[in-house]
C-alpha atoms as a PDB file:
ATOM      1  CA  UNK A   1       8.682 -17.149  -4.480  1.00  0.00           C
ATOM      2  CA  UNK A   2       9.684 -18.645  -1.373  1.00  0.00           C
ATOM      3  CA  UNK A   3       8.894 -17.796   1.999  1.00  0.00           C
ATOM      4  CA  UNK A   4      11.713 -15.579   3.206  1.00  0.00           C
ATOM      5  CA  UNK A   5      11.933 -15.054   7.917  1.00  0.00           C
ATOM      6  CA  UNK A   6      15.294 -12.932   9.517  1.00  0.00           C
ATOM      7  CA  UNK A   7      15.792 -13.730  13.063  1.00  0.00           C
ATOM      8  CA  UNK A   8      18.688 -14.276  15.515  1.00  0.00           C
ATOM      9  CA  UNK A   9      20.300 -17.758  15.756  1.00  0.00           C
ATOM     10  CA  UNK A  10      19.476 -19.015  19.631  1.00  0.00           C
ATOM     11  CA  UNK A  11      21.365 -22.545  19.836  1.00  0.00           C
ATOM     12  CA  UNK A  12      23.256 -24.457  17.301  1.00  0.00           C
ATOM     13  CA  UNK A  13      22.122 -28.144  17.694  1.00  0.00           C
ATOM     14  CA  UNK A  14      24.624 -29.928  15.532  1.00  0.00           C
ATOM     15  CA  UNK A  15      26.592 -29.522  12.256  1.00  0.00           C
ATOM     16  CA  UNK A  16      23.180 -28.596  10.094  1.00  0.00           C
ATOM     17  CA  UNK A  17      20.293 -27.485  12.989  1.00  0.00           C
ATOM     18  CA  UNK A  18      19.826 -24.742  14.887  1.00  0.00           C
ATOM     19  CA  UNK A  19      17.105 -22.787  16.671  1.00  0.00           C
ATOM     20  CA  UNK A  20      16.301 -19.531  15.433  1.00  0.00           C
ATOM     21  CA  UNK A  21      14.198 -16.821  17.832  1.00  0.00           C
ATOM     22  CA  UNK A  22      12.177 -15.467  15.004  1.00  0.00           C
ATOM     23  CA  UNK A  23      11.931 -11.442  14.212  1.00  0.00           C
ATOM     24  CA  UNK A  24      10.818 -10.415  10.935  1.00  0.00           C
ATOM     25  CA  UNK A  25       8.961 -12.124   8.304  1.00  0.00           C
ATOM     26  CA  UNK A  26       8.362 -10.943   4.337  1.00  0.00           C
ATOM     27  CA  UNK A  27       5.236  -9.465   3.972  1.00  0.00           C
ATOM     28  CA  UNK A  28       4.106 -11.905   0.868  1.00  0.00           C
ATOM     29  CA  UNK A  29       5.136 -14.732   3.243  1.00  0.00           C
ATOM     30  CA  UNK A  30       2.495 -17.741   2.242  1.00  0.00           C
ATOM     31  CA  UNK A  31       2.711 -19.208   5.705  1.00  0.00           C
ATOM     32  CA  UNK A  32       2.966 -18.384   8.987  1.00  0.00           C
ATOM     33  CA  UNK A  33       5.860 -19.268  11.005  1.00  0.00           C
ATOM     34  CA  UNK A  34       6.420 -19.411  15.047  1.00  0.00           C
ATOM     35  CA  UNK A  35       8.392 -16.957  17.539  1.00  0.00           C
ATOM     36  CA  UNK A  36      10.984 -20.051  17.831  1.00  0.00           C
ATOM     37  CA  UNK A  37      11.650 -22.155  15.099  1.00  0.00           C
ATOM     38  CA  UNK A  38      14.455 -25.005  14.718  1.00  0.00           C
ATOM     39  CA  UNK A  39      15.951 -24.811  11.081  1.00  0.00           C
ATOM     40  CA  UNK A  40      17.988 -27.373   9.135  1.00  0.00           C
ATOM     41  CA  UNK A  41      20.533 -26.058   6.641  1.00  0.00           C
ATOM     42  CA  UNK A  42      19.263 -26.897   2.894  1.00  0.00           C
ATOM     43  CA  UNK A  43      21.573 -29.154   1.173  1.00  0.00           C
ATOM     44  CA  UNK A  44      23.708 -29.917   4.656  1.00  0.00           C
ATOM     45  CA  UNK A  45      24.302 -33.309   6.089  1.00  0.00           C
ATOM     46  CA  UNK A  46      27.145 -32.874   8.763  1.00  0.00           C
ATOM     47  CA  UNK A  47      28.361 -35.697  11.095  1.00  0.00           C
ATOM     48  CA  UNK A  48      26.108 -36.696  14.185  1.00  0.00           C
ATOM     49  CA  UNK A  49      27.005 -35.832  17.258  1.00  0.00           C
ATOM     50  CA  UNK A  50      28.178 -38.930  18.621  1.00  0.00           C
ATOM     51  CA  UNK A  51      31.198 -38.789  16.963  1.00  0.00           C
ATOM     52  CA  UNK A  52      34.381 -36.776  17.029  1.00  0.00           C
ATOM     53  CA  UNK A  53      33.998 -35.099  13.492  1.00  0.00           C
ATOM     54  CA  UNK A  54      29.808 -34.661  14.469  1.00  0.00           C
ATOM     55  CA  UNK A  55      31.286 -32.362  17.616  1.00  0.00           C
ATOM     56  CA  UNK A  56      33.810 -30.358  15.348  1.00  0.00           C
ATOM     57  CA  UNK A  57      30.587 -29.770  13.065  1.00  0.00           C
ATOM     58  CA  UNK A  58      28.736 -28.326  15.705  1.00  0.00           C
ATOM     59  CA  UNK A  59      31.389 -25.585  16.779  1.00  0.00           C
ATOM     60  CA  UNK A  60      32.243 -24.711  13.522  1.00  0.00           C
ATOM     61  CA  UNK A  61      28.649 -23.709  13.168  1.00  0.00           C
ATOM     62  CA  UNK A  62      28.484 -21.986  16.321  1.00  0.00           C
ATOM     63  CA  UNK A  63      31.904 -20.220  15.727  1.00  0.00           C
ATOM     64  CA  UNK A  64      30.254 -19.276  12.074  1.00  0.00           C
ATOM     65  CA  UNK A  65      26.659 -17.880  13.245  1.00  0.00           C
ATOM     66  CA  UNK A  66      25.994 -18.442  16.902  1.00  0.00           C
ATOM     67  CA  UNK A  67      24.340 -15.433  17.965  1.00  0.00           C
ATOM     68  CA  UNK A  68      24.099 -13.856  14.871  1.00  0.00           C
ATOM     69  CA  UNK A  69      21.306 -12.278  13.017  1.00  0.00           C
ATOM     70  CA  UNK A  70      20.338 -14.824   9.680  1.00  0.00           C
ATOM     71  CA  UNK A  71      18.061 -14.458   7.269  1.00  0.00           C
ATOM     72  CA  UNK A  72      16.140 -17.708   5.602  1.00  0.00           C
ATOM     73  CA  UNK A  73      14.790 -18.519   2.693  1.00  0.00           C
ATOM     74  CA  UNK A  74      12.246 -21.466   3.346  1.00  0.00           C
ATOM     75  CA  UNK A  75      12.434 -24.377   1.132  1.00  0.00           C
ATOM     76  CA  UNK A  76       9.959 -26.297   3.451  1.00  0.00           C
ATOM     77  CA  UNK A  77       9.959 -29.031   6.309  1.00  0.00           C
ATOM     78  CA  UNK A  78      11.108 -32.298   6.933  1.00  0.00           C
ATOM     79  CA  UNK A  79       9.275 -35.416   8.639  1.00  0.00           C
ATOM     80  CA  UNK A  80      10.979 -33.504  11.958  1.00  0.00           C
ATOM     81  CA  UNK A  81       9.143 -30.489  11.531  1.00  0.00           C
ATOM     82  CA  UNK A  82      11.885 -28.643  11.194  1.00  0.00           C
ATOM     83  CA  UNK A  83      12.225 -25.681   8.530  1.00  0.00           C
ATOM     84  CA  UNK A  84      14.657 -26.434   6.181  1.00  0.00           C
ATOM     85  CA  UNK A  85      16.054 -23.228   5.171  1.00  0.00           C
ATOM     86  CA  UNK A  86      18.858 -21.469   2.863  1.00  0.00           C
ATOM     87  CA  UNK A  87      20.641 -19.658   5.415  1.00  0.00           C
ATOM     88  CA  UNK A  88      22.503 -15.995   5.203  1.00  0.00           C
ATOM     89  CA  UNK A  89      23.906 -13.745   7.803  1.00  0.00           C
ATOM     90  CA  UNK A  90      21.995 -10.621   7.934  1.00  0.00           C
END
């Protein structure tokens, strides 16, 4: 079973990052995670930022869950330490 945190987004950093202010957390959770933590979107790979479509990325994500409450399922991190995180609204 994965580890499974519900919190509300904070700041979208890109296409396929955001931060997350951290709320709940399963109670079989194998790990323990931090008040704040920045996700990455399993499976996403949007444009960087320096470019045109890397902008349009970003505020599509922020139009889709900026502000919202999400719920993650935590596949694990990356070399960033970043969670990287199956993502649902709440």
């Amino acid at each position: 079973m994965s580890d499974v945190i519900w919190g509300q987004v904070a700041r979208v950093i890109d296409g396929d990052t955001f931060d997350v202010n951290v709320t709940h957390y399963h109670k079989a959770n194998a790990y323990q995670y931090n008040n704040v933590e920045r996700i990455r979107i399993a499976g996403g790979n949007a444009p960087e930022m320096g470019s045109l479509a890397g902008i349009r990325a970003k505020a599509q994500l922020e139009s889709k869950i900026g502000g919202q409450n999400v719920k993650l399922i935590v596949k694990g991190r990356d070399s960033y330490q970043r969670l990287v995180c199956d993502v649902a609204l709440a």
